[in-house]
C-alpha atoms as a PDB file:
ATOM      1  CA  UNK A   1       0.000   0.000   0.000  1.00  0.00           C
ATOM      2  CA  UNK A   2       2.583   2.491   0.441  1.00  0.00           C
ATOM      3  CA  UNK A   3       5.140   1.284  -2.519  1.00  0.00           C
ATOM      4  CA  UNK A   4       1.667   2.462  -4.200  1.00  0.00           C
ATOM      5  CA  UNK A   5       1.144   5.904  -2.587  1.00  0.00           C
ATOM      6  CA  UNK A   6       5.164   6.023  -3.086  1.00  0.00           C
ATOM      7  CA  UNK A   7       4.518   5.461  -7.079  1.00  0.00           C
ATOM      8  CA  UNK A   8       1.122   7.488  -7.112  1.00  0.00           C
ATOM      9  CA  UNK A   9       3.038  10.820  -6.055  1.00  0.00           C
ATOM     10  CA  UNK A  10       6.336  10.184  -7.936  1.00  0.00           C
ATOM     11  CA  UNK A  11       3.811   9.812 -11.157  1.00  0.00           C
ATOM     12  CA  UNK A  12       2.328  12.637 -10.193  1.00  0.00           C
ATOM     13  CA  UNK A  13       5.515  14.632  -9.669  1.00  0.00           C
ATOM     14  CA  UNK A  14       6.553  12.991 -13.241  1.00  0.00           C
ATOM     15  CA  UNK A  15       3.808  14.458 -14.986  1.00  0.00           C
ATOM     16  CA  UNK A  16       4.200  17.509 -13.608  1.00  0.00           C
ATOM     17  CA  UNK A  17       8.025  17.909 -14.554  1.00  0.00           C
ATOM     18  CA  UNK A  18       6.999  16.997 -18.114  1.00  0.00           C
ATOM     19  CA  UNK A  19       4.132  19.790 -18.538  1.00  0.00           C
ATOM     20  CA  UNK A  20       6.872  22.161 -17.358  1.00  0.00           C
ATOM     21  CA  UNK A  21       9.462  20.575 -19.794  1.00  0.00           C
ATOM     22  CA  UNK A  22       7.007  20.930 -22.636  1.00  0.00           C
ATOM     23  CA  UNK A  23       6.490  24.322 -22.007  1.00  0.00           C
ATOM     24  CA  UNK A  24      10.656  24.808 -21.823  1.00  0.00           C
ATOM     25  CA  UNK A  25      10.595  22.990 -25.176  1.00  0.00           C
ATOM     26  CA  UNK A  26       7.949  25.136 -26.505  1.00  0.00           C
ATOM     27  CA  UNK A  27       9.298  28.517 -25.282  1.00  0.00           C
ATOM     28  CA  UNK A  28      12.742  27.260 -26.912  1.00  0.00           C
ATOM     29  CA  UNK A  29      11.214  26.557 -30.119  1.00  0.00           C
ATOM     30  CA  UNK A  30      10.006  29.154 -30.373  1.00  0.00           C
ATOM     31  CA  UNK A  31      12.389  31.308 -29.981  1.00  0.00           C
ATOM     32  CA  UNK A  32      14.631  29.202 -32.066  1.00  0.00           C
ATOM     33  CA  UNK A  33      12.074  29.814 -35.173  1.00  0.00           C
ATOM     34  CA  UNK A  34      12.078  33.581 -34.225  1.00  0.00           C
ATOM     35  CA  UNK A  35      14.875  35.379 -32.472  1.00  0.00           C
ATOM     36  CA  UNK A  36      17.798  33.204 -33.848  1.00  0.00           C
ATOM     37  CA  UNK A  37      17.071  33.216 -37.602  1.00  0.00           C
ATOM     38  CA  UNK A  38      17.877  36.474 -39.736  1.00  0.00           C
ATOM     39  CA  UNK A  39      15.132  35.620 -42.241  1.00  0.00           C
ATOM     40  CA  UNK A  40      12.707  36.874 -38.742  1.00  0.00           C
ATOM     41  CA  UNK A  41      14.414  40.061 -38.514  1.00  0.00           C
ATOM     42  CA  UNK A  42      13.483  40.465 -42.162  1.00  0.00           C
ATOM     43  CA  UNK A  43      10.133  39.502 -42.137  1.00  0.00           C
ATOM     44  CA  UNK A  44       9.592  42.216 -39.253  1.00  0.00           C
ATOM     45  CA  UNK A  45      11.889  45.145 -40.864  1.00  0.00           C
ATOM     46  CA  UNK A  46       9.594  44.843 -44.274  1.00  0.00           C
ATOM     47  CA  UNK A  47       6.786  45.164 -42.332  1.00  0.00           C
ATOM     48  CA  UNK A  48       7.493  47.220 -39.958  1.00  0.00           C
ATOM     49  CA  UNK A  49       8.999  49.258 -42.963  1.00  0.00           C
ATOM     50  CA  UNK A  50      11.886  49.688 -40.565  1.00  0.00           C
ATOM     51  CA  UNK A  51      14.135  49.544 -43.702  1.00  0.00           C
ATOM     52  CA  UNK A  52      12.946  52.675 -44.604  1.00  0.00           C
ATOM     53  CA  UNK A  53      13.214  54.622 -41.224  1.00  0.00           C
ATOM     54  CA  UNK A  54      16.972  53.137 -41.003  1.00  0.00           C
ATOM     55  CA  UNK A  55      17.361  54.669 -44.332  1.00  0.00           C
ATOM     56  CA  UNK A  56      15.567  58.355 -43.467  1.00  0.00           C
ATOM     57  CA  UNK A  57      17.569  58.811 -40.079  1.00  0.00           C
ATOM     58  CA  UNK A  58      20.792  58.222 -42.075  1.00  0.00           C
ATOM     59  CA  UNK A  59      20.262  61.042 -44.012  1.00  0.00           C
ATOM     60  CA  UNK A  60      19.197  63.021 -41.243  1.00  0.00           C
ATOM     61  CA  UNK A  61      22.224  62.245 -38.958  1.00  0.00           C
ATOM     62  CA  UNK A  62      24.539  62.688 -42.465  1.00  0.00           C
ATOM     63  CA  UNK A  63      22.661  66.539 -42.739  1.00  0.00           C
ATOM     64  CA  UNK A  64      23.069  67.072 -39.066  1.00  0.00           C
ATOM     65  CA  UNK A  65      26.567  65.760 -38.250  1.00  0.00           C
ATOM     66  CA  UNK A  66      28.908  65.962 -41.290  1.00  0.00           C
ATOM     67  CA  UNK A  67      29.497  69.887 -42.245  1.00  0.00           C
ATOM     68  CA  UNK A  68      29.497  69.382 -45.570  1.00  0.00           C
ATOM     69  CA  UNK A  69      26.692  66.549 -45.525  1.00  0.00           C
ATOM     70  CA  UNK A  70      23.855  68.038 -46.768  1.00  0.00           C
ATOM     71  CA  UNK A  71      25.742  68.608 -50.408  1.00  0.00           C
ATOM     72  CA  UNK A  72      25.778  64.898 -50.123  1.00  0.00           C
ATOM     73  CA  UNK A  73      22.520  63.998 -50.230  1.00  0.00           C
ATOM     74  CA  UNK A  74      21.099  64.183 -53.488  1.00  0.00           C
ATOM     75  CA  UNK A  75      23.920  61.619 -54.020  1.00  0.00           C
ATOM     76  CA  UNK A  76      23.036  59.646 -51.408  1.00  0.00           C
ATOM     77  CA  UNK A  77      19.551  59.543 -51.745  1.00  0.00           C
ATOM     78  CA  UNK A  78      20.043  57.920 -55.257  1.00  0.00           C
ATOM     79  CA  UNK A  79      22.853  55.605 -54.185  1.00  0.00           C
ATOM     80  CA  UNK A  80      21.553  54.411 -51.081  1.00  0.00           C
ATOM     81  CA  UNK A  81      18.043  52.736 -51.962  1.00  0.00           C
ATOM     82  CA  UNK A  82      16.059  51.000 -49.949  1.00  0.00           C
ATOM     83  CA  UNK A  83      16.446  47.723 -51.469  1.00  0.00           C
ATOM     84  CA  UNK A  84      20.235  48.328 -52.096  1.00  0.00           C
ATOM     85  CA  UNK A  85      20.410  48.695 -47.898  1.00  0.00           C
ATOM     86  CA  UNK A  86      18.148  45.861 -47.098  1.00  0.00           C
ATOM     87  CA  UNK A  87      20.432  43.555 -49.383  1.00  0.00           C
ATOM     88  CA  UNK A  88      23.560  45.243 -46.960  1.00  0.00           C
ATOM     89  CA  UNK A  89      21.889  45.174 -43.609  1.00  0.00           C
ATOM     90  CA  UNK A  90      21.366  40.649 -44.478  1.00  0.00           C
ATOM     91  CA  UNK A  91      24.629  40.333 -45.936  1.00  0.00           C
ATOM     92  CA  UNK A  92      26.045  42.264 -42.693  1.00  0.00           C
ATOM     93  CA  UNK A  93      22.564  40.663 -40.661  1.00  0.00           C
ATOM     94  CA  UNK A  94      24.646  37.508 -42.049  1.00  0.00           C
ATOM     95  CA  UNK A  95      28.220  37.749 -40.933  1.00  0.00           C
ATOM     96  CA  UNK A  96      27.016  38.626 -37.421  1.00  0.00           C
ATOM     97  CA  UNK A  97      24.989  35.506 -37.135  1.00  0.00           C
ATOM     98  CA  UNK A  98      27.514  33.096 -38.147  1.00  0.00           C
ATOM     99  CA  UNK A  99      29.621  34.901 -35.093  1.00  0.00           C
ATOM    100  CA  UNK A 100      26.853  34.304 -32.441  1.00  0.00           C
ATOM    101  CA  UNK A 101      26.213  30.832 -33.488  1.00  0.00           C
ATOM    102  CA  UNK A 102      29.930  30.118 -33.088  1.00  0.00           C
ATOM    103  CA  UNK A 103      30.583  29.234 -36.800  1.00  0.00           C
ATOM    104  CA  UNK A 104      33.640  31.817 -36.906  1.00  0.00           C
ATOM    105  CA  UNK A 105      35.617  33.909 -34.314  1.00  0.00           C
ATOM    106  CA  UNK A 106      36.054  37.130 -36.477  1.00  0.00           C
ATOM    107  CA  UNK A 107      33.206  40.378 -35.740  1.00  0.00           C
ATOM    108  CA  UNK A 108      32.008  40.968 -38.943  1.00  0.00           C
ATOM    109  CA  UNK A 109      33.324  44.902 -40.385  1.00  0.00           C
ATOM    110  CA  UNK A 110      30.316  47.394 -41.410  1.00  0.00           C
ATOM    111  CA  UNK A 111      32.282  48.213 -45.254  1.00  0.00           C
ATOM    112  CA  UNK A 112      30.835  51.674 -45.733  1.00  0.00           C
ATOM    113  CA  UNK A 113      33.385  51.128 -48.825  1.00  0.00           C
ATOM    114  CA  UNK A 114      30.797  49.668 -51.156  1.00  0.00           C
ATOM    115  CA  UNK A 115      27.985  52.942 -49.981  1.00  0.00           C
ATOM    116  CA  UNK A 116      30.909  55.235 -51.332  1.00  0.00           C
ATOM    117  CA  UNK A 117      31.655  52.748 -54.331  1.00  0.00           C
ATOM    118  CA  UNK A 118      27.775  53.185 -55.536  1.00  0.00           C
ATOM    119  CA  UNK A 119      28.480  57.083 -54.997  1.00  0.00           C
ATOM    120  CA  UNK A 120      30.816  57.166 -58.235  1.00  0.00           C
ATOM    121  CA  UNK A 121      28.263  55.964 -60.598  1.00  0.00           C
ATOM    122  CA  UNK A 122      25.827  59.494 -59.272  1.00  0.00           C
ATOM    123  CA  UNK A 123      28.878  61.744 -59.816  1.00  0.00           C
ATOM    124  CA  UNK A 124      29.551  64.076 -62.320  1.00  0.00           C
ATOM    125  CA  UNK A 125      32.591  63.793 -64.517  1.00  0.00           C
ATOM    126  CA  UNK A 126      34.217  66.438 -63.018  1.00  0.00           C
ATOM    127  CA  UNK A 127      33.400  65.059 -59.212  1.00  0.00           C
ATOM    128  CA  UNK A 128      34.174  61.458 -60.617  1.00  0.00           C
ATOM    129  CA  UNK A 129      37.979  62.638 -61.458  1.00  0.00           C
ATOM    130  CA  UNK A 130      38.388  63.865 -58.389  1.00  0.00           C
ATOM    131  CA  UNK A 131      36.323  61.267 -56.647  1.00  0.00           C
ATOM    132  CA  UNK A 132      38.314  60.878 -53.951  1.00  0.00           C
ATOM    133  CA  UNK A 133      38.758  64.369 -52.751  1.00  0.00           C
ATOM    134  CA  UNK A 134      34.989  64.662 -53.122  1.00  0.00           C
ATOM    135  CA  UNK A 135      34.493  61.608 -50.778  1.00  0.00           C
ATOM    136  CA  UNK A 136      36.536  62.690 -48.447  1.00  0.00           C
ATOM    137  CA  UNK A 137      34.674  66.473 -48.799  1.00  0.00           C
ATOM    138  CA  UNK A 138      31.469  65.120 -47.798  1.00  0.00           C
ATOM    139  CA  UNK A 139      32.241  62.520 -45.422  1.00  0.00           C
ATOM    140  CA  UNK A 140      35.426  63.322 -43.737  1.00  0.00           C
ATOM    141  CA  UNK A 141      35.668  61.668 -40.528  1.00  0.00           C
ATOM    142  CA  UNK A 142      33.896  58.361 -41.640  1.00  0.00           C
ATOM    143  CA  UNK A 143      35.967  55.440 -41.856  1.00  0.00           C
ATOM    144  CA  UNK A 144      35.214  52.952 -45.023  1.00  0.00           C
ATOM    145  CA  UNK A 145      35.224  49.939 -42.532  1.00  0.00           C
ATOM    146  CA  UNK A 146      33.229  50.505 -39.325  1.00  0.00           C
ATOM    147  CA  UNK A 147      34.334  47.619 -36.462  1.00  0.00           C
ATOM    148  CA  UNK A 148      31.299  46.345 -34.736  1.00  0.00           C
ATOM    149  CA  UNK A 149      34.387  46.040 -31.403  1.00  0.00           C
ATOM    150  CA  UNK A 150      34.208  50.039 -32.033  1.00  0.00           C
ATOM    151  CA  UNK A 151      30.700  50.615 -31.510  1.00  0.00           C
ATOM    152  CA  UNK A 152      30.206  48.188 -28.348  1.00  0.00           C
ATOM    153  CA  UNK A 153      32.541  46.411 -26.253  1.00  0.00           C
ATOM    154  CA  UNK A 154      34.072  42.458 -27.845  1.00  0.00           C
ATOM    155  CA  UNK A 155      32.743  41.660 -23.810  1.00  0.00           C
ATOM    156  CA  UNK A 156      29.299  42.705 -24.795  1.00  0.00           C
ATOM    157  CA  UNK A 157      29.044  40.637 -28.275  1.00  0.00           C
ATOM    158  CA  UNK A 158      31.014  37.514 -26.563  1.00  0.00           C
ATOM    159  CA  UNK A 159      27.991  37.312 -23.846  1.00  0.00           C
ATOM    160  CA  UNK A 160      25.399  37.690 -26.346  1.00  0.00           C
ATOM    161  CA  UNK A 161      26.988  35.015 -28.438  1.00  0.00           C
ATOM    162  CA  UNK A 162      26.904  32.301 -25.158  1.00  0.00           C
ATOM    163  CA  UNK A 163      23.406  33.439 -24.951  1.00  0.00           C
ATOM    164  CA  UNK A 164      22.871  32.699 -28.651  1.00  0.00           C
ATOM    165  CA  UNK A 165      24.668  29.442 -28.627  1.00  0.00           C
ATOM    166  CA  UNK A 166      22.819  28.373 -25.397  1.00  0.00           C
ATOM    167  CA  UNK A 167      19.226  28.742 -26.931  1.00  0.00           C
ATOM    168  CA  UNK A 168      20.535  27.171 -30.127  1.00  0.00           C
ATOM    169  CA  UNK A 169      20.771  23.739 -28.267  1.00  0.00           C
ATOM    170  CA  UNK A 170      18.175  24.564 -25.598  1.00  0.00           C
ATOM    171  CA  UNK A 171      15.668  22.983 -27.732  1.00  0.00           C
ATOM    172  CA  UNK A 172      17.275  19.711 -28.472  1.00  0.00           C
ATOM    173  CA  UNK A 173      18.141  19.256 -24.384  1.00  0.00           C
ATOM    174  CA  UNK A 174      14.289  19.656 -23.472  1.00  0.00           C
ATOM    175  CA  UNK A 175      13.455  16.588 -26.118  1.00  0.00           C
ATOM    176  CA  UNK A 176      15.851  14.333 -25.272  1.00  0.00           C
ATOM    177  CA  UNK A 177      14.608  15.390 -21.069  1.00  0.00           C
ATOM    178  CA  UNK A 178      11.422  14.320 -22.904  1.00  0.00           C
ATOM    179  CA  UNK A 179      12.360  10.738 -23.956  1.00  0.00           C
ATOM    180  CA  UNK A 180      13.997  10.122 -20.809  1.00  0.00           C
ATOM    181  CA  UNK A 181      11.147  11.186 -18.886  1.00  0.00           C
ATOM    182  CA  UNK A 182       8.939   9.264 -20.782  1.00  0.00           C
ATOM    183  CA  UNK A 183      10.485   6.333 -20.830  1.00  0.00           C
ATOM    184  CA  UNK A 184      11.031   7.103 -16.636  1.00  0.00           C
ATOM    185  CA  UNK A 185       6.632   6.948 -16.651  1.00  0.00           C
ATOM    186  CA  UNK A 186       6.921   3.982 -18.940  1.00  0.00           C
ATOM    187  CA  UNK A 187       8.882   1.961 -16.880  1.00  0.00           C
ATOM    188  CA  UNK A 188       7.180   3.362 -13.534  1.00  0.00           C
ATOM    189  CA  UNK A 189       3.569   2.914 -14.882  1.00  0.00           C
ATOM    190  CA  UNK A 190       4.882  -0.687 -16.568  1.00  0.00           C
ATOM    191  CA  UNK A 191       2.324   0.393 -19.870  1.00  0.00           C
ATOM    192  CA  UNK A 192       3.141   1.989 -22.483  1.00  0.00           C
ATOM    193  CA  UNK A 193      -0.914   2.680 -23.383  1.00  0.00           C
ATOM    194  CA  UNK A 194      -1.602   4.335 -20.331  1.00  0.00           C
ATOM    195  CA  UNK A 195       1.967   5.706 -20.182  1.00  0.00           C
ATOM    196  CA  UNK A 196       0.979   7.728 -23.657  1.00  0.00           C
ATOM    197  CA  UNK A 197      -2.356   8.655 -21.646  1.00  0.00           C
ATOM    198  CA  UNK A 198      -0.308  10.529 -19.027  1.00  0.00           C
ATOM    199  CA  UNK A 199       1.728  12.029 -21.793  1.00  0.00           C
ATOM    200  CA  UNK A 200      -0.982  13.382 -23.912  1.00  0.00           C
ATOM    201  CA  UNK A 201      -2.177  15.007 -20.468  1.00  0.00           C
ATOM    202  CA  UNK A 202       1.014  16.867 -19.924  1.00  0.00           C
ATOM    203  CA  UNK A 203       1.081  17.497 -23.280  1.00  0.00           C
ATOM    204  CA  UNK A 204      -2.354  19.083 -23.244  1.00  0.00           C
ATOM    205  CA  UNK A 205      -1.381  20.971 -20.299  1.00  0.00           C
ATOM    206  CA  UNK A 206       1.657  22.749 -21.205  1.00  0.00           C
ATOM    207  CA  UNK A 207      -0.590  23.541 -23.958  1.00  0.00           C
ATOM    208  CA  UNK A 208      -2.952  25.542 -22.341  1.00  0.00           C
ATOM    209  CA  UNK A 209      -0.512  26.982 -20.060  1.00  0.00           C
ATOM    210  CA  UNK A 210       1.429  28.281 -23.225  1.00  0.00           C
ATOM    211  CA  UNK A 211      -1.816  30.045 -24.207  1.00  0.00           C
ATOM    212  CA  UNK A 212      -2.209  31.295 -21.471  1.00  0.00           C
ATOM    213  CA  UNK A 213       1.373  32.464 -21.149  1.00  0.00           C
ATOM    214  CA  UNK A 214       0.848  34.159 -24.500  1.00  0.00           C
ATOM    215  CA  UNK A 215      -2.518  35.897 -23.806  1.00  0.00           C
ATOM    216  CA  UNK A 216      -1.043  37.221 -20.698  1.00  0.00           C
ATOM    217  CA  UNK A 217       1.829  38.347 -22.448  1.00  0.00           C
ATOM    218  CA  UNK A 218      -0.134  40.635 -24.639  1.00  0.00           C
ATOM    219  CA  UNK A 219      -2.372  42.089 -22.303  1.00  0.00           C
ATOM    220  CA  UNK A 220       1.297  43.217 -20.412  1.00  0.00           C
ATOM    221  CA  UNK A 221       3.462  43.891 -23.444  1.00  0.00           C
ATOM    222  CA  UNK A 222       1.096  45.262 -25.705  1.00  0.00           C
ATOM    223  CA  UNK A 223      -1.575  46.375 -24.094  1.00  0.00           C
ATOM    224  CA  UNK A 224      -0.671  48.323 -21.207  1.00  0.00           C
ATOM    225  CA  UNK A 225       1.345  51.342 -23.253  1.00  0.00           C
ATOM    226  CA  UNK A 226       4.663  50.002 -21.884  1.00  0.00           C
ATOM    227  CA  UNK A 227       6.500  49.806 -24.918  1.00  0.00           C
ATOM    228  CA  UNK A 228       5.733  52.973 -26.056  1.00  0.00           C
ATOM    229  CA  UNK A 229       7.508  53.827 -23.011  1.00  0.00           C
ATOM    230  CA  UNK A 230      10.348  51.742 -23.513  1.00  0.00           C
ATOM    231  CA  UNK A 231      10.435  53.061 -26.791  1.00  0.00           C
ATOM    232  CA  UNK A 232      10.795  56.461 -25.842  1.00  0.00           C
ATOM    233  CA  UNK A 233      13.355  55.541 -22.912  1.00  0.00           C
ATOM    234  CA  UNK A 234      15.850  53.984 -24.998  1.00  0.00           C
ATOM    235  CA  UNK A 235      15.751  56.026 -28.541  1.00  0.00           C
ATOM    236  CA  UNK A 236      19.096  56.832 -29.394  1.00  0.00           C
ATOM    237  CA  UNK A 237      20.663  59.974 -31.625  1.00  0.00           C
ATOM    238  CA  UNK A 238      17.205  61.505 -32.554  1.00  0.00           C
ATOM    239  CA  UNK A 239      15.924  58.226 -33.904  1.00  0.00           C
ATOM    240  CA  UNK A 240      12.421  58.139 -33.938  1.00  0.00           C
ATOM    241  CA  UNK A 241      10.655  56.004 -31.510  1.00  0.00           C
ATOM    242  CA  UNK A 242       7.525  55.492 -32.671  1.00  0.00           C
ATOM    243  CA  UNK A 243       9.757  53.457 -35.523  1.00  0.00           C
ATOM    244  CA  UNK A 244      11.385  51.255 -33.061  1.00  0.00           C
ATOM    245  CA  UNK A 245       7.960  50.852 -30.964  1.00  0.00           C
ATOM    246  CA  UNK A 246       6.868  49.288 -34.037  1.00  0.00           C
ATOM    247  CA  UNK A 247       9.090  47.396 -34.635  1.00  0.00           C
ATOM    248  CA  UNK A 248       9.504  45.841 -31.196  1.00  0.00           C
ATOM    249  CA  UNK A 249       5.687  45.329 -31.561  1.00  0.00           C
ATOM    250  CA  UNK A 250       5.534  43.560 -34.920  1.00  0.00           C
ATOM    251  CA  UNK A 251       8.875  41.343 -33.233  1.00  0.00           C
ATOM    252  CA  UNK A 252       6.642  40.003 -30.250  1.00  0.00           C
ATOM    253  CA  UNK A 253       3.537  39.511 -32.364  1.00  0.00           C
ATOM    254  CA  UNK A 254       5.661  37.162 -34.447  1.00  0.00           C
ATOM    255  CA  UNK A 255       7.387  35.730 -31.619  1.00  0.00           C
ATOM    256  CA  UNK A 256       3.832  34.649 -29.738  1.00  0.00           C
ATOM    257  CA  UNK A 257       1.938  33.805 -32.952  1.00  0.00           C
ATOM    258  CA  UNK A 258       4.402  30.964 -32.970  1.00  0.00           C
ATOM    259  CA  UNK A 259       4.129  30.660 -29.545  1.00  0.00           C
ATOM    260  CA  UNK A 260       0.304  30.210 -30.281  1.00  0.00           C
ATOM    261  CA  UNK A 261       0.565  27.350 -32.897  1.00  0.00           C
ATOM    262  CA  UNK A 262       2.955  25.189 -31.282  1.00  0.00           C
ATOM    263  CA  UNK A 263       0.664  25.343 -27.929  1.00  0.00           C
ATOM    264  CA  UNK A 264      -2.294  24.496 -30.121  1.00  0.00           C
ATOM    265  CA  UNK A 265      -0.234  21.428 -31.914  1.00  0.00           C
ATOM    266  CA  UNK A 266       0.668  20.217 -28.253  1.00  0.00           C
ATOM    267  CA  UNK A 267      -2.908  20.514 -27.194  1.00  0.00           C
ATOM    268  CA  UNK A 268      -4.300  18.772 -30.408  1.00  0.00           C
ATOM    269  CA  UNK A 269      -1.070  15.515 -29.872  1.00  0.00           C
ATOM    270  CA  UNK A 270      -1.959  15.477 -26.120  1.00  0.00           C
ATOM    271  CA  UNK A 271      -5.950  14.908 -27.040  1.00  0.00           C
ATOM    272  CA  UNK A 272      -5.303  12.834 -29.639  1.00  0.00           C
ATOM    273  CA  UNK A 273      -3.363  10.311 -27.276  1.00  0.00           C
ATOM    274  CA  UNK A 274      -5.453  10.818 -24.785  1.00  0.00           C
ATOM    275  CA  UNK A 275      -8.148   9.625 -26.978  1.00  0.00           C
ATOM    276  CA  UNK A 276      -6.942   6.830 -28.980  1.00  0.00           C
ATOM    277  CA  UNK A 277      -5.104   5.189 -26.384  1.00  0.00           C
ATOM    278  CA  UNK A 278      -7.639   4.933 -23.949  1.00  0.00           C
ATOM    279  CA  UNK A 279     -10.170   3.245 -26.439  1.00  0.00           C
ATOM    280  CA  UNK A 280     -12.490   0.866 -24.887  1.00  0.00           C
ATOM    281  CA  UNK A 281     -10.958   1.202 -20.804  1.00  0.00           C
ATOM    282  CA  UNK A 282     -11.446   3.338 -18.556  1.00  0.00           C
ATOM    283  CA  UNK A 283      -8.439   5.983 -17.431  1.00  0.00           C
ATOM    284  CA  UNK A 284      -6.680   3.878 -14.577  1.00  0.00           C
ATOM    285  CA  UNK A 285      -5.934   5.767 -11.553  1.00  0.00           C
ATOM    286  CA  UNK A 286      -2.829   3.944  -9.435  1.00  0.00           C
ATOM    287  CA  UNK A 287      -4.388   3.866  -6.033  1.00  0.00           C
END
């Protein structure tokens, strides 16, 4: 009799670990299909439009900084489109990825090079012989390779790329806690039918607390005005911050959409096995 209370509560406590797992393994998931791919950041710049703010504060800080800017822009404007800057931003988007994941050691370099390159074919002939005096008239000071280790600290990039790295693999540790979990009930509960039954039930849960996790979520995030204050607190050299508002927005309504469908698919798997593997019996409750 107690072996059986013993097994009841360790089932019990079982369970429980794997509707929190599931939820780890969602959470991960998700953020693996989101925050760690550049194709997200993508998605949410085009429709955000956020290419096209990046591009309209450039000229603005160009006017505003550079004394002898504002004879650039007419150039500029033409050279730097806003297709031409998206295709820069993923090749650059690119080189910094491959850094956080770990696949090279080396910061990527912002090449301001190829901006200045596109420049000649604007000129006139008489700017285009002496091209490089003109450069140099408009944009002085600016370097034609930009370190990212000169903007923020290599500390600062190096924790960002353990925390990169860690989420990478986060995923694949909460299945295989999964499996072994499972096959812990399995060999516990000595069924595999009413094993599954558990397992849908977990499933089902983490399910539900995911949506609920998301709905919450919004309400906070999105609903309460507090990234419009964020927004505002961290806006940085004039840039506007009902742009970046936006486009933290448009980020978490991608990032808990997903959220959304992989709770629904758990809730849907842990129904189905709770249905087809109880069939004809009764669920049986160790006593």
């Amino acid at each position: 009799m107690r072996m059986r209370i013993l097994q009841s509560v360790f089932v019990a406590l079982l369970i429980a670990i794997l509707a929190i797992n599931l939820v780890a393994m969602g959470f991960s998931f998700s953020m693996r299909l989101t925050f760690l791919r550049l194709k997200f950041y993508d998605d949410v710049f085009q429709k955000a439009q956020f290419y096209g703010q990046i591009r309209q504060w450039l000229f603005s800080r160009v006017n505003a900084e550079l004394p002898n800017g504002h004879e650039a822009l007419p150039y500029l404007e033409k050279a730097m489109t806003e297709d031409w800057l998206r295709e820069e931003v993923l090749l650059l988007g690119g080189s910094l990825f491959n850094f956080l994941k770990g696949q090279t050691d080396q910061l990527p370099v912002i090449p301001l090079y190829k901006l200045f390159d596109r420049l000649d074919d604007y000129m006139t002939p008489a700017q285009f012989e002496n091209r490089d005096k003109v450069i140099n008239y408009w944009f002085g000071p600016i370097p034609e390779r930009v370190r990212f280790q000169d903007i923020l600290s290599v500390e600062f990039f190096w924790v960002v790329r353990q925390s990169v790295i860690f989420f990478k693999w986060l995923p694949w540790g909460t299945v295989g806690i999964f499996l072994i979990l499972t096959g812990i009930l399995i060999a516990v509960v000595r069924g595999v039918k009413q094993s599954l039954i558990w397992v849908g039930a977990s499933m089902a849960s983490a399910g539900g607390v995911m949506l609920e996790l998301s709905l919450a979520g919004r309400w906070i995030l999105l609903g309460n005005g507090i990234i419009s204050q964020l927004a505002s607190s961290v806006a940085f050299l004039n840039f506007p911050s009902h742009a970046i508002e936006l486009l933290v927005k448009t980020c978490l309504e991608h990032f808990l959409w997903r959220i959304d469908l992989i709770a629904l698919l758990l809730l849907l798997i842990g129904a189905g096995l709770i249905t087809f593997c109880d069939f004809n019996r009764k669920l049986v409750v160790i006593k």
